[in-house]
PDB file of N, CA and C in Angstrom:
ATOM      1  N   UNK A   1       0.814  -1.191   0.000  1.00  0.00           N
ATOM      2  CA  UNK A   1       0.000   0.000   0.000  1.00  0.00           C
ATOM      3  C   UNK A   1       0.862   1.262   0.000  1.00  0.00           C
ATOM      4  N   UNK A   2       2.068   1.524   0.754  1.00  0.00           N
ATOM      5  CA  UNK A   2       2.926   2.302   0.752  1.00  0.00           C
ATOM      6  C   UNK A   2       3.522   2.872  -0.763  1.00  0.00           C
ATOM      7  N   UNK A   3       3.927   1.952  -1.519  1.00  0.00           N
ATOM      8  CA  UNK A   3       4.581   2.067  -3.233  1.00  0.00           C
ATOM      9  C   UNK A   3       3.176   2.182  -3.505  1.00  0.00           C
ATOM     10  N   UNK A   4       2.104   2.171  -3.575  1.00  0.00           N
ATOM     11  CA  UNK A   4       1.452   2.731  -4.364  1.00  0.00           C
ATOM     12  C   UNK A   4       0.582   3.969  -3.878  1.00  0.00           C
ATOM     13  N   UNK A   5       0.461   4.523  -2.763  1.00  0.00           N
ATOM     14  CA  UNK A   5       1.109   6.025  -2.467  1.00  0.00           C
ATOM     15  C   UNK A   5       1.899   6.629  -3.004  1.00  0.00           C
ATOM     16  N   UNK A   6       3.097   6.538  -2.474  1.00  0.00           N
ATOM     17  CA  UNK A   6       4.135   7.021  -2.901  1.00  0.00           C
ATOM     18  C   UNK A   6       3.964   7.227  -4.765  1.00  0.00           C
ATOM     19  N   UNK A   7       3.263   6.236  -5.545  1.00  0.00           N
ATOM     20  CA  UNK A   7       3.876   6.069  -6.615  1.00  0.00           C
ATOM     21  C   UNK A   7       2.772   7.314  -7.006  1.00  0.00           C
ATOM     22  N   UNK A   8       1.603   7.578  -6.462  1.00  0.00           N
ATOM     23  CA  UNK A   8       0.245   8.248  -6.531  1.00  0.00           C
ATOM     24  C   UNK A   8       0.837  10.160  -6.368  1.00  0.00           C
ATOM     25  N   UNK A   9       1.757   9.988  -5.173  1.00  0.00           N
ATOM     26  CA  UNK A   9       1.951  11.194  -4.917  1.00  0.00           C
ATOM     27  C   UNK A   9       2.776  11.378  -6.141  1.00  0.00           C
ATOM     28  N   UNK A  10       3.929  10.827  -6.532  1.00  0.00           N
ATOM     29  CA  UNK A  10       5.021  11.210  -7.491  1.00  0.00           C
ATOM     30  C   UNK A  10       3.961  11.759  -8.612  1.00  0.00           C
ATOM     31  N   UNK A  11       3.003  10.896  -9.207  1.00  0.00           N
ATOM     32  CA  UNK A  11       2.278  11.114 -10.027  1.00  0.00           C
ATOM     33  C   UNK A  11       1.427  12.772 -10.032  1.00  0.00           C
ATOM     34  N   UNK A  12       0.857  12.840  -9.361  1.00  0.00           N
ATOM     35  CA  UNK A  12       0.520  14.092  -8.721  1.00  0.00           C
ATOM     36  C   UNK A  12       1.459  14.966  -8.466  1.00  0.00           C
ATOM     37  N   UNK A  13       2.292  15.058  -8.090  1.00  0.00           N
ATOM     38  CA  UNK A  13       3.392  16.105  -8.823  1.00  0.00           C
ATOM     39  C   UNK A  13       3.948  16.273  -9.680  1.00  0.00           C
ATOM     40  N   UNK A  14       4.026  15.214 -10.605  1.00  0.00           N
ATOM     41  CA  UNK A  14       4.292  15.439 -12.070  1.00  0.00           C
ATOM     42  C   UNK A  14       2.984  16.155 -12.600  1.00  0.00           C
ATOM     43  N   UNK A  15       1.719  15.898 -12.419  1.00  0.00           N
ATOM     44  CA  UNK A  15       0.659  16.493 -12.908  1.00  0.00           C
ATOM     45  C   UNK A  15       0.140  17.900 -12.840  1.00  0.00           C
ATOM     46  N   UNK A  16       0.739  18.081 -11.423  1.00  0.00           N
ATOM     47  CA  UNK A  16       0.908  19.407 -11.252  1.00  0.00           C
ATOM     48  C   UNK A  16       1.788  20.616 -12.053  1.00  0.00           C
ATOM     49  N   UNK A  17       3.082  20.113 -11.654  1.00  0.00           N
ATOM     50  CA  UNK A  17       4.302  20.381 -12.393  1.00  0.00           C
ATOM     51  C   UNK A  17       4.141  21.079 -13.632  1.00  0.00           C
ATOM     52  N   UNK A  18       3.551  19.380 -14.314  1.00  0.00           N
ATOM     53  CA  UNK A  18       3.060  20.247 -15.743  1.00  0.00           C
ATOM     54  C   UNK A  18       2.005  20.861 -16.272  1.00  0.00           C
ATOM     55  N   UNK A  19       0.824  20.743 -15.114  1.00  0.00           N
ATOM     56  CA  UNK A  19       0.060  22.020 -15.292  1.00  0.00           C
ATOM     57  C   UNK A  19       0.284  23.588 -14.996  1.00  0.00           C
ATOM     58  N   UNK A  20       1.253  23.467 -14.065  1.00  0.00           N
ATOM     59  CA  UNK A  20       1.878  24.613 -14.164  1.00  0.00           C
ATOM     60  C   UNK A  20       2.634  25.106 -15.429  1.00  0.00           C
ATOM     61  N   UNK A  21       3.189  24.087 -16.105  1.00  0.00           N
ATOM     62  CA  UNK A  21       4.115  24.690 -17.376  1.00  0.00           C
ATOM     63  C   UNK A  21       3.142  25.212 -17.726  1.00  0.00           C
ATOM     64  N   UNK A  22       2.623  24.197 -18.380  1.00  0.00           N
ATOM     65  CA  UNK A  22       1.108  24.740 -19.637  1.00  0.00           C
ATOM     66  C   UNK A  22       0.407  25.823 -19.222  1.00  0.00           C
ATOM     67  N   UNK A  23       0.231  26.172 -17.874  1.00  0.00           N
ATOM     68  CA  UNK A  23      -0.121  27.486 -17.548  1.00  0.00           C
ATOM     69  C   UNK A  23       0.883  28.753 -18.098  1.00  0.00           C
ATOM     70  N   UNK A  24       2.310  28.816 -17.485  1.00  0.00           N
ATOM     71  CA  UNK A  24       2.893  29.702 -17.589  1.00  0.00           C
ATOM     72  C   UNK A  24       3.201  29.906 -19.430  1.00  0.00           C
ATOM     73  N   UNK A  25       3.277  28.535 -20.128  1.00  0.00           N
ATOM     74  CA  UNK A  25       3.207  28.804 -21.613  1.00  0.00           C
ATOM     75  C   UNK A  25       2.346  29.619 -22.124  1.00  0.00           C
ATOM     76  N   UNK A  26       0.903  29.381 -21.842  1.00  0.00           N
ATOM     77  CA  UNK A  26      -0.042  29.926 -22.084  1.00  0.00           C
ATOM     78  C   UNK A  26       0.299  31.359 -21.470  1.00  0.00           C
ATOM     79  N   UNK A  27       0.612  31.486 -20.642  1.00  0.00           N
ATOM     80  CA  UNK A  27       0.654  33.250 -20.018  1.00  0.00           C
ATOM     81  C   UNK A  27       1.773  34.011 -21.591  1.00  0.00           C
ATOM     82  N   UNK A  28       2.572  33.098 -21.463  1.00  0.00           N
ATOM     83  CA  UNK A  28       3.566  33.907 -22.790  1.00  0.00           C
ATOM     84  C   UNK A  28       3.239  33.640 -23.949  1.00  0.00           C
ATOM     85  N   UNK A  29       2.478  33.176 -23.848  1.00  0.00           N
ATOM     86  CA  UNK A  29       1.578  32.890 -25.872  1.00  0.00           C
ATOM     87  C   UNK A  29       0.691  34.579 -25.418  1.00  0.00           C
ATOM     88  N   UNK A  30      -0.309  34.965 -24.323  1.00  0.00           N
ATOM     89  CA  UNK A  30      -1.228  35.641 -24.485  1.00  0.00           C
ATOM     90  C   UNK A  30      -0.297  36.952 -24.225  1.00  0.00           C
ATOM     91  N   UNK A  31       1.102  36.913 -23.951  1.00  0.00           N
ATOM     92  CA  UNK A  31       1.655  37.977 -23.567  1.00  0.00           C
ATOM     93  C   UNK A  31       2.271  38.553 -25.332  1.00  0.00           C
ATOM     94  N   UNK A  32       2.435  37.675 -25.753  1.00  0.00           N
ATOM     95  CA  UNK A  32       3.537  37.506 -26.862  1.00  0.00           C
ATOM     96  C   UNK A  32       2.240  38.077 -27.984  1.00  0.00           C
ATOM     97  N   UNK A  33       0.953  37.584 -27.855  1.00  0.00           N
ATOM     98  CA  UNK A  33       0.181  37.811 -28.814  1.00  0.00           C
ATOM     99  C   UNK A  33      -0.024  39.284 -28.571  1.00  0.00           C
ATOM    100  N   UNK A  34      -0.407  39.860 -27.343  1.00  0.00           N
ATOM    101  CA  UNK A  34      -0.837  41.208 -27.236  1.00  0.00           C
ATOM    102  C   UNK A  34       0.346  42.166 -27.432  1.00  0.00           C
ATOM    103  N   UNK A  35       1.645  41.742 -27.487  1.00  0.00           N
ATOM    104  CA  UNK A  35       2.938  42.538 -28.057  1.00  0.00           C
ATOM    105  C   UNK A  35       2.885  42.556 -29.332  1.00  0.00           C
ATOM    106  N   UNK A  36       2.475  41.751 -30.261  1.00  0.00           N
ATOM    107  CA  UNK A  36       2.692  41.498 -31.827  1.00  0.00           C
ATOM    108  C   UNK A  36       1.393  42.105 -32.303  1.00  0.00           C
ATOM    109  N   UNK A  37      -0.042  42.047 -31.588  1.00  0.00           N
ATOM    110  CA  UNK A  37      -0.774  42.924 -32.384  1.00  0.00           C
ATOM    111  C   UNK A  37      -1.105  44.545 -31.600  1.00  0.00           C
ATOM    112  N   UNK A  38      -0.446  44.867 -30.688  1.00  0.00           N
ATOM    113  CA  UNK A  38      -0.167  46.374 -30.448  1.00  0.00           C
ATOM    114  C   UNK A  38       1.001  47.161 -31.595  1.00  0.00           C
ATOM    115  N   UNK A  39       2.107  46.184 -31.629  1.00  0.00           N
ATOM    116  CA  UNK A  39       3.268  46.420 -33.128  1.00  0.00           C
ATOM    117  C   UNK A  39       2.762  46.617 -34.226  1.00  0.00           C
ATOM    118  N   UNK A  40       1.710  45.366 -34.583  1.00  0.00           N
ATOM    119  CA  UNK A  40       0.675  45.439 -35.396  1.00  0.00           C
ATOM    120  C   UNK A  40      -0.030  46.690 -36.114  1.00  0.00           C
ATOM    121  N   UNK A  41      -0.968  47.096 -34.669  1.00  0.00           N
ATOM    122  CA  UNK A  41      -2.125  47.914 -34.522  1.00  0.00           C
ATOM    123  C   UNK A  41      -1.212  49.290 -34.736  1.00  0.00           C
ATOM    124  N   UNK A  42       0.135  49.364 -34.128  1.00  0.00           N
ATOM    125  CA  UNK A  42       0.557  51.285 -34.587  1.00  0.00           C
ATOM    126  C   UNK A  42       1.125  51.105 -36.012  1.00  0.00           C
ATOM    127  N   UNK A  43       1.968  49.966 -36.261  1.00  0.00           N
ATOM    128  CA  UNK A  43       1.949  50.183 -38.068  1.00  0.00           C
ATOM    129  C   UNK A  43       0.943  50.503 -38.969  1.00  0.00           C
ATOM    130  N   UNK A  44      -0.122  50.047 -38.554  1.00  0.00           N
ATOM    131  CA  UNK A  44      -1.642  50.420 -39.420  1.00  0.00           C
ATOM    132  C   UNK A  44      -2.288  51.572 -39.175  1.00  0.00           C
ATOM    133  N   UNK A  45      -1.808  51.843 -38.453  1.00  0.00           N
ATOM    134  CA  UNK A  45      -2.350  53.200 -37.434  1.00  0.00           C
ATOM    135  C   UNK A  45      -1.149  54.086 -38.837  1.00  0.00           C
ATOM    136  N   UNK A  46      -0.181  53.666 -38.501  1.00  0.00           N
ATOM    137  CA  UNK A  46       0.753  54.589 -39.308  1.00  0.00           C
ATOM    138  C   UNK A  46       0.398  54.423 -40.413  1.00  0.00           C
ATOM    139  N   UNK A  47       0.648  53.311 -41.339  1.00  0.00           N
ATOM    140  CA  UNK A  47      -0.088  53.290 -42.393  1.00  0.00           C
ATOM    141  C   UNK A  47      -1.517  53.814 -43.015  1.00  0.00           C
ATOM    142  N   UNK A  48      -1.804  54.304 -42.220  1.00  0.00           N
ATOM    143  CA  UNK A  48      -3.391  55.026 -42.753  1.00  0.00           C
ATOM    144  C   UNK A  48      -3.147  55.906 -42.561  1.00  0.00           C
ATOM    145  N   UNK A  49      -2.617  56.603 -42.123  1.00  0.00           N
ATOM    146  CA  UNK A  49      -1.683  58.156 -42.090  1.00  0.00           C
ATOM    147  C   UNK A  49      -1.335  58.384 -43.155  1.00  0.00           C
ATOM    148  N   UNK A  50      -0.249  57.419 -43.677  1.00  0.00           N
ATOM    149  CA  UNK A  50       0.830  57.593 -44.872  1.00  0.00           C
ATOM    150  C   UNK A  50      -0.177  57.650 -46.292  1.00  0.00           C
ATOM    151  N   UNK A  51      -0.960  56.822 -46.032  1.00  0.00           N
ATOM    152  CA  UNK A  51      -2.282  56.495 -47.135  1.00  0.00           C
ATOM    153  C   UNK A  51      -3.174  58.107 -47.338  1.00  0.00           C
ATOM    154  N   UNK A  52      -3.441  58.265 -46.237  1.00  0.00           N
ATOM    155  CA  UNK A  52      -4.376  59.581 -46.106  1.00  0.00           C
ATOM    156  C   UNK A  52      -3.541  60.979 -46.650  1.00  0.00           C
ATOM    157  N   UNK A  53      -1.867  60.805 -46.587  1.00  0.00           N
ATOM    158  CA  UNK A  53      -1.254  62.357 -47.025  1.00  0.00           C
ATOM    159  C   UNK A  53      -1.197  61.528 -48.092  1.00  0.00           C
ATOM    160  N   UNK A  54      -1.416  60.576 -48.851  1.00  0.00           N
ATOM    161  CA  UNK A  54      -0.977  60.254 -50.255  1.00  0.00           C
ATOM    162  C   UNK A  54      -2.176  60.913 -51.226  1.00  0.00           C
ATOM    163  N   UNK A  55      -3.619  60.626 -50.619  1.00  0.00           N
ATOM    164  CA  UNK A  55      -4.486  61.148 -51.621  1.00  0.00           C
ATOM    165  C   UNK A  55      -4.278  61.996 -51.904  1.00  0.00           C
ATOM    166  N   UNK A  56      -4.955  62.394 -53.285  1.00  0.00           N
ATOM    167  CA  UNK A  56      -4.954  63.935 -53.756  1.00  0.00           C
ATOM    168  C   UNK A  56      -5.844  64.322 -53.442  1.00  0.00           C
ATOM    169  N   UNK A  57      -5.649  65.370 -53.151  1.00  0.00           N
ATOM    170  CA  UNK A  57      -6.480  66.139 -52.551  1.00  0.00           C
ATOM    171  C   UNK A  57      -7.685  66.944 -53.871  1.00  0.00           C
ATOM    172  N   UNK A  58      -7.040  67.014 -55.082  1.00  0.00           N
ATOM    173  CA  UNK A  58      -7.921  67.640 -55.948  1.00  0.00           C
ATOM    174  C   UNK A  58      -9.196  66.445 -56.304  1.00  0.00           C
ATOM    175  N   UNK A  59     -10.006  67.207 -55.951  1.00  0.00           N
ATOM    176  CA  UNK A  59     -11.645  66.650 -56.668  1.00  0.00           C
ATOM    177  C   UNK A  59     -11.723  66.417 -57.954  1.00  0.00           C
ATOM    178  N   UNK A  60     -12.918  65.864 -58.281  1.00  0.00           N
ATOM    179  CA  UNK A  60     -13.270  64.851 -59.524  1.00  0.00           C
ATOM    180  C   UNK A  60     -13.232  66.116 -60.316  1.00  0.00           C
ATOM    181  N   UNK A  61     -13.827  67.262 -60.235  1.00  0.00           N
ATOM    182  CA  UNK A  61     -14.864  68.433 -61.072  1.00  0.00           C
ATOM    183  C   UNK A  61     -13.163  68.986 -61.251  1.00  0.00           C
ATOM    184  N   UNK A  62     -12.397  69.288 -60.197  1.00  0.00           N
ATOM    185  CA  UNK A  62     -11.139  69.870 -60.521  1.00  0.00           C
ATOM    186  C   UNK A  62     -10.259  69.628 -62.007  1.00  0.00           C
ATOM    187  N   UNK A  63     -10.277  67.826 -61.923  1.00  0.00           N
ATOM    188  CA  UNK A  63      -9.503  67.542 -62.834  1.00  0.00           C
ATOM    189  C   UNK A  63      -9.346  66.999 -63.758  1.00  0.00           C
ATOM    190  N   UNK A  64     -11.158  67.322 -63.831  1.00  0.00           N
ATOM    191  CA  UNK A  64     -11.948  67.491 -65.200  1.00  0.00           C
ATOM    192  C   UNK A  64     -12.086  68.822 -65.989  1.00  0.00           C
ATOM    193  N   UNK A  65     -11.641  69.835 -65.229  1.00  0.00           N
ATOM    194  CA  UNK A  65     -12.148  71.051 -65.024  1.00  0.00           C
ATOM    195  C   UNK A  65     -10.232  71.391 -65.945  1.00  0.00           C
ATOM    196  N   UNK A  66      -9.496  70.797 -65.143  1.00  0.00           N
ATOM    197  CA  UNK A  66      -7.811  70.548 -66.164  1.00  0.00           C
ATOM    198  C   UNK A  66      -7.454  71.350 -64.967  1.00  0.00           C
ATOM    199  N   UNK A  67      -7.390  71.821 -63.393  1.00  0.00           N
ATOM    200  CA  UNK A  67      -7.432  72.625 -62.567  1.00  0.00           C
ATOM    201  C   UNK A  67      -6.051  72.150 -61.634  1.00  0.00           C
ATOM    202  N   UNK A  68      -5.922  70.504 -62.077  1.00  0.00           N
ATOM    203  CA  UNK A  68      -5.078  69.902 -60.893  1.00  0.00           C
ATOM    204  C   UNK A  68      -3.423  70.489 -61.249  1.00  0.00           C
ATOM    205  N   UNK A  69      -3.022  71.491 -62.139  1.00  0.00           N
ATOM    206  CA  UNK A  69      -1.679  71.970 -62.101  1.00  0.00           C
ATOM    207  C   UNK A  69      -0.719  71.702 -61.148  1.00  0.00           C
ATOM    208  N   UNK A  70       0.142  72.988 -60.364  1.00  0.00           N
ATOM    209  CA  UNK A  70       0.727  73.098 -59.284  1.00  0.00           C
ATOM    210  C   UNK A  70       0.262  72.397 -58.009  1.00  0.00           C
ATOM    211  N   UNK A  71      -0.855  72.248 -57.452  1.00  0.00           N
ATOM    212  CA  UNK A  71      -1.594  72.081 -56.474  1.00  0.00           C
ATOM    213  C   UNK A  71      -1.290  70.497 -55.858  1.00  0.00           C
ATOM    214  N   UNK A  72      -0.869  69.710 -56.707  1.00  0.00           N
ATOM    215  CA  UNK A  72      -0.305  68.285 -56.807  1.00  0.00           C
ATOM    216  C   UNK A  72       1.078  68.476 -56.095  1.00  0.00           C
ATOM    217  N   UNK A  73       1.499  69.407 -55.857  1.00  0.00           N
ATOM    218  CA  UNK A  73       3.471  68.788 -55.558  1.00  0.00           C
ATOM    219  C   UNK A  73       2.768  68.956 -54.464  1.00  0.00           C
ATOM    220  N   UNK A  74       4.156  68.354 -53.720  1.00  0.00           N
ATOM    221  CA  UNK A  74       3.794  68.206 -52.254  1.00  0.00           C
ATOM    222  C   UNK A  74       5.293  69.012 -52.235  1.00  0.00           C
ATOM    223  N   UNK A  75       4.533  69.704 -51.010  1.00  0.00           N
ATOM    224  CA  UNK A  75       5.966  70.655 -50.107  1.00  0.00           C
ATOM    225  C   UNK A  75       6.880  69.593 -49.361  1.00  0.00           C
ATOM    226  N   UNK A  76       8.324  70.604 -49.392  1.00  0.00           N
ATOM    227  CA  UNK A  76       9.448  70.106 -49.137  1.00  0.00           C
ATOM    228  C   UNK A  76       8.751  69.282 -47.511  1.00  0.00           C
ATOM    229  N   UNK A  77       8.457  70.389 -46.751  1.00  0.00           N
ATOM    230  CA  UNK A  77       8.008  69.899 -45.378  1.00  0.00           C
ATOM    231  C   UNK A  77       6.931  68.546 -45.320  1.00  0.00           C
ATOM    232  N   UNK A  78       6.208  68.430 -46.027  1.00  0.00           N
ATOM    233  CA  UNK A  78       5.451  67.373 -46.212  1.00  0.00           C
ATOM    234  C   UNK A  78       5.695  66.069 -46.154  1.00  0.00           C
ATOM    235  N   UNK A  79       6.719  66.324 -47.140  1.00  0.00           N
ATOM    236  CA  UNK A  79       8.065  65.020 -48.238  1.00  0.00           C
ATOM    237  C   UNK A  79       8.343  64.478 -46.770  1.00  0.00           C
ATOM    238  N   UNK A  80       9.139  65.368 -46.585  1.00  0.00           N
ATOM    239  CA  UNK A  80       9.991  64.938 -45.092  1.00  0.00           C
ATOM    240  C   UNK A  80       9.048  64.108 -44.041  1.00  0.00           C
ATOM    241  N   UNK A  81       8.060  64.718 -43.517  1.00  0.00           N
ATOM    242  CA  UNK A  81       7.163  63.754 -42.539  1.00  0.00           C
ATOM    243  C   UNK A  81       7.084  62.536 -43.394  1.00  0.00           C
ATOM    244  N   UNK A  82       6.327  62.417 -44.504  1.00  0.00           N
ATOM    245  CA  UNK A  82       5.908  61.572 -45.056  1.00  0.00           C
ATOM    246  C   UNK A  82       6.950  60.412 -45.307  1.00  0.00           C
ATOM    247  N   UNK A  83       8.303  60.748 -45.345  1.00  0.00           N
ATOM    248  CA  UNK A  83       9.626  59.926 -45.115  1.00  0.00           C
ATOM    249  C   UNK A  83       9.494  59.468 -44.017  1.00  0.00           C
ATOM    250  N   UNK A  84      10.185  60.504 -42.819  1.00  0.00           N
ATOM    251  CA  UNK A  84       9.508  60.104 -41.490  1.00  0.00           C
ATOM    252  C   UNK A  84       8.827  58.652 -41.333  1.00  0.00           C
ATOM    253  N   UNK A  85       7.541  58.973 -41.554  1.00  0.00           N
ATOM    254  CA  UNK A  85       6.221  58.459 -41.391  1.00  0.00           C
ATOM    255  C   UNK A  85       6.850  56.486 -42.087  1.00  0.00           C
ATOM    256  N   UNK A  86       6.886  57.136 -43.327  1.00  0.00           N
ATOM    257  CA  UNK A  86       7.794  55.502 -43.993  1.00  0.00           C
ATOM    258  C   UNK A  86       8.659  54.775 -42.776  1.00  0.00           C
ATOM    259  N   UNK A  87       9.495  55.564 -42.837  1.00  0.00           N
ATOM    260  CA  UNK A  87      11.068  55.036 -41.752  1.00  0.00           C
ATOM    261  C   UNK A  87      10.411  53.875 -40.436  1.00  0.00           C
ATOM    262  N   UNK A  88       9.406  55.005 -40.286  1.00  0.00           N
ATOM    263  CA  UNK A  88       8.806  54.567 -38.368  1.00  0.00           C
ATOM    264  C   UNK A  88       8.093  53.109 -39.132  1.00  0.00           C
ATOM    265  N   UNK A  89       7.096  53.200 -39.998  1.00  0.00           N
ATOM    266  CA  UNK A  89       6.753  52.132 -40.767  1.00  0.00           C
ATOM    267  C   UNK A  89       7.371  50.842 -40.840  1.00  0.00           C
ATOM    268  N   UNK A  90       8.772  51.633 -41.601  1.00  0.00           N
ATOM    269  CA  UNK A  90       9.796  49.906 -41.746  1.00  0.00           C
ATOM    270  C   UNK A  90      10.182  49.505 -40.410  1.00  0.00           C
ATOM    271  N   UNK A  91      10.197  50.354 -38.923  1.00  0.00           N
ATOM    272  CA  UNK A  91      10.973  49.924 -38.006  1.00  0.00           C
ATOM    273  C   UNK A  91       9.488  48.923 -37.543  1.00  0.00           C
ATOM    274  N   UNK A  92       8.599  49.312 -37.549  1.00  0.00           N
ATOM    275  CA  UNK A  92       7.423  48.574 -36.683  1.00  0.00           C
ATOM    276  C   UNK A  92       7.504  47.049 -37.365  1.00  0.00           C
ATOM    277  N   UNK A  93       7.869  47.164 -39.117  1.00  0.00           N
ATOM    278  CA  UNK A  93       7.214  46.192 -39.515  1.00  0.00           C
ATOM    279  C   UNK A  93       8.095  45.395 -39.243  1.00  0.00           C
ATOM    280  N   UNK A  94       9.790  45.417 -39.324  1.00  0.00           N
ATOM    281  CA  UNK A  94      11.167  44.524 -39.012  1.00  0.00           C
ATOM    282  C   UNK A  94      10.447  44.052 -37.556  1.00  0.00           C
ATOM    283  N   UNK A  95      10.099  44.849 -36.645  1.00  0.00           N
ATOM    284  CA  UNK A  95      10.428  44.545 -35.279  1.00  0.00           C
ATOM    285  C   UNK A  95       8.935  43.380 -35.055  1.00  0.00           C
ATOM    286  N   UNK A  96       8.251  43.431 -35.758  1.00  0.00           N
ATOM    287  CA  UNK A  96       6.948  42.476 -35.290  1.00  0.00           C
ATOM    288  C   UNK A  96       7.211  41.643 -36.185  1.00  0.00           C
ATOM    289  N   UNK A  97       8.505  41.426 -37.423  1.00  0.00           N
ATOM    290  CA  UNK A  97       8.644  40.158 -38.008  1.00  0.00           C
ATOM    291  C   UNK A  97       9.575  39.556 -37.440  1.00  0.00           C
ATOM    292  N   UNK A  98      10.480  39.888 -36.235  1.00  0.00           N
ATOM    293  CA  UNK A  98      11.674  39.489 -35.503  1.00  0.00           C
ATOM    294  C   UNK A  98      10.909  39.035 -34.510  1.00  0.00           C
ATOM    295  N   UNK A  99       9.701  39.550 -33.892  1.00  0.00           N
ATOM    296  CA  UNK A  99       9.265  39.384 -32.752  1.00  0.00           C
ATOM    297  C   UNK A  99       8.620  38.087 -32.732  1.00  0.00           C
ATOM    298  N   UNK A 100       7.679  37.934 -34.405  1.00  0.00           N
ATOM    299  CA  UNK A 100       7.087  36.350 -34.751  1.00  0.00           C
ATOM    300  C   UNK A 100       8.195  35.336 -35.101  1.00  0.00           C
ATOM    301  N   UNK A 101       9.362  35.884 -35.402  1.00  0.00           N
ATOM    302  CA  UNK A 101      10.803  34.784 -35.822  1.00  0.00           C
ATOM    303  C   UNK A 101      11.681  34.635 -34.500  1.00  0.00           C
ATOM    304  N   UNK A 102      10.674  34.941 -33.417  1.00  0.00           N
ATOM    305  CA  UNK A 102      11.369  34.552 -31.688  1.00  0.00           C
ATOM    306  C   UNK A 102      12.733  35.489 -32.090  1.00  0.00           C
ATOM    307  N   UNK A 103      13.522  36.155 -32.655  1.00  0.00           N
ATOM    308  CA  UNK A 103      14.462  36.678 -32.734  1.00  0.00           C
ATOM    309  C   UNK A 103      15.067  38.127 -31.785  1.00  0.00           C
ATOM    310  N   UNK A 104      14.255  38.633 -31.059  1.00  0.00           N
ATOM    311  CA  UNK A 104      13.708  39.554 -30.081  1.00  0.00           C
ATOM    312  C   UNK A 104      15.097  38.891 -29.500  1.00  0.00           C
ATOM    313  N   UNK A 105      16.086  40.200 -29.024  1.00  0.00           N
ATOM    314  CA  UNK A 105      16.841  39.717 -28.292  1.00  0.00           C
ATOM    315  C   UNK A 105      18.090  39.037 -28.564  1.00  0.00           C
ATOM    316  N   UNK A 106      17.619  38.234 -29.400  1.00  0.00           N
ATOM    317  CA  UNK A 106      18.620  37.586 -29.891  1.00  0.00           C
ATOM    318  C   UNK A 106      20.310  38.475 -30.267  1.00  0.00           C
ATOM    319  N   UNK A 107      21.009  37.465 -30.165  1.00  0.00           N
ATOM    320  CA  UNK A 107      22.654  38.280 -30.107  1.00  0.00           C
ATOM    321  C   UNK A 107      23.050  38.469 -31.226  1.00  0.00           C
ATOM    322  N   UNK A 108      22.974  37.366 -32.025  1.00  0.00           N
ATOM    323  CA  UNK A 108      23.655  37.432 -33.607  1.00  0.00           C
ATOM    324  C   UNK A 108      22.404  38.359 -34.299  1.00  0.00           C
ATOM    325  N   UNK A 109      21.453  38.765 -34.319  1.00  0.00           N
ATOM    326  CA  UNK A 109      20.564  39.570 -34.837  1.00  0.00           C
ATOM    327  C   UNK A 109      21.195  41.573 -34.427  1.00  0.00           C
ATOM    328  N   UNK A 110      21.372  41.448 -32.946  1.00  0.00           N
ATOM    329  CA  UNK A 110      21.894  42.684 -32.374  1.00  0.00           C
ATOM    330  C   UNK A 110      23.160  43.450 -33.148  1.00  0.00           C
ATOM    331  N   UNK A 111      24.169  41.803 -33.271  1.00  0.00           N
ATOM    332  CA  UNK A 111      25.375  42.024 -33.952  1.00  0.00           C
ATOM    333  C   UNK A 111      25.274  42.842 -35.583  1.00  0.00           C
ATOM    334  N   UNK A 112      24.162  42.433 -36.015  1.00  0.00           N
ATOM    335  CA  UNK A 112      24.051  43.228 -37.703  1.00  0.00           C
ATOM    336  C   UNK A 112      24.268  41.852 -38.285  1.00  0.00           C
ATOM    337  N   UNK A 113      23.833  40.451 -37.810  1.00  0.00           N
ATOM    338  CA  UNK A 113      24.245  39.402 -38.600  1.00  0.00           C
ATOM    339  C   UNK A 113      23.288  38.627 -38.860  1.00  0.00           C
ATOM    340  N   UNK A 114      22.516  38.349 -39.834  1.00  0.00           N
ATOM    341  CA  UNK A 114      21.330  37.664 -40.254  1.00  0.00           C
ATOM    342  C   UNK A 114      21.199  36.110 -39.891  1.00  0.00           C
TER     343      UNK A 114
END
């Protein structure tokens, strides 16, 4: 009766054990998911920015009308955000494809080495 106690308890702490893993896995799957779609959510955020200074701004009647001339360039100051705006873009999108390639952290990535 003793060995099969004993063998009951061992069992039961293995069961435990690894319900605890599977818990704490699960905590870093739901942690890991809400990091990758907040990364997500401001690239698109940015991206509809970048989308929104892209339209033209001239109307249908305008440039039918032959009206859309000068009014099309975009100012020097504009250019620049709108670069900006790109740059921040590529950093969100590298960093939430490093973040799904577990690479976060990683040393040989830090180093500049693929």
């Amino acid at each position: 009766m003793m060995k099969h106690q004993s063998e009951m308890e061992v069992w039961s702490s293995r069961t435990q054990a690894m319900d605890q893993e599977i818990r704490r896995a699960n905590a870093r799957l739901r942690h890991f998911r809400g990091v990758a779609a907040s990364v997500m959510g401001d690239a698109l955020d940015l991206w509809r920015e970048i989308w929104a200074d892209l339209q033209d701004p001239v109307s249908c009647e305008e440039i039918l009308a032959g009206e859309s001339g000068a009014n099309s360039v975009m100012p020097e100051a504009e250019r620049r955000l709108l670069l900006d705006k790109l740059h921040l873009l590529g950093i969100r999108i590298d960093y939430a494809k490093r973040l799904c390639e577990g690479a976060i952290g990683n040393p040989s990535h830090e180093e500049g080495e693929e």
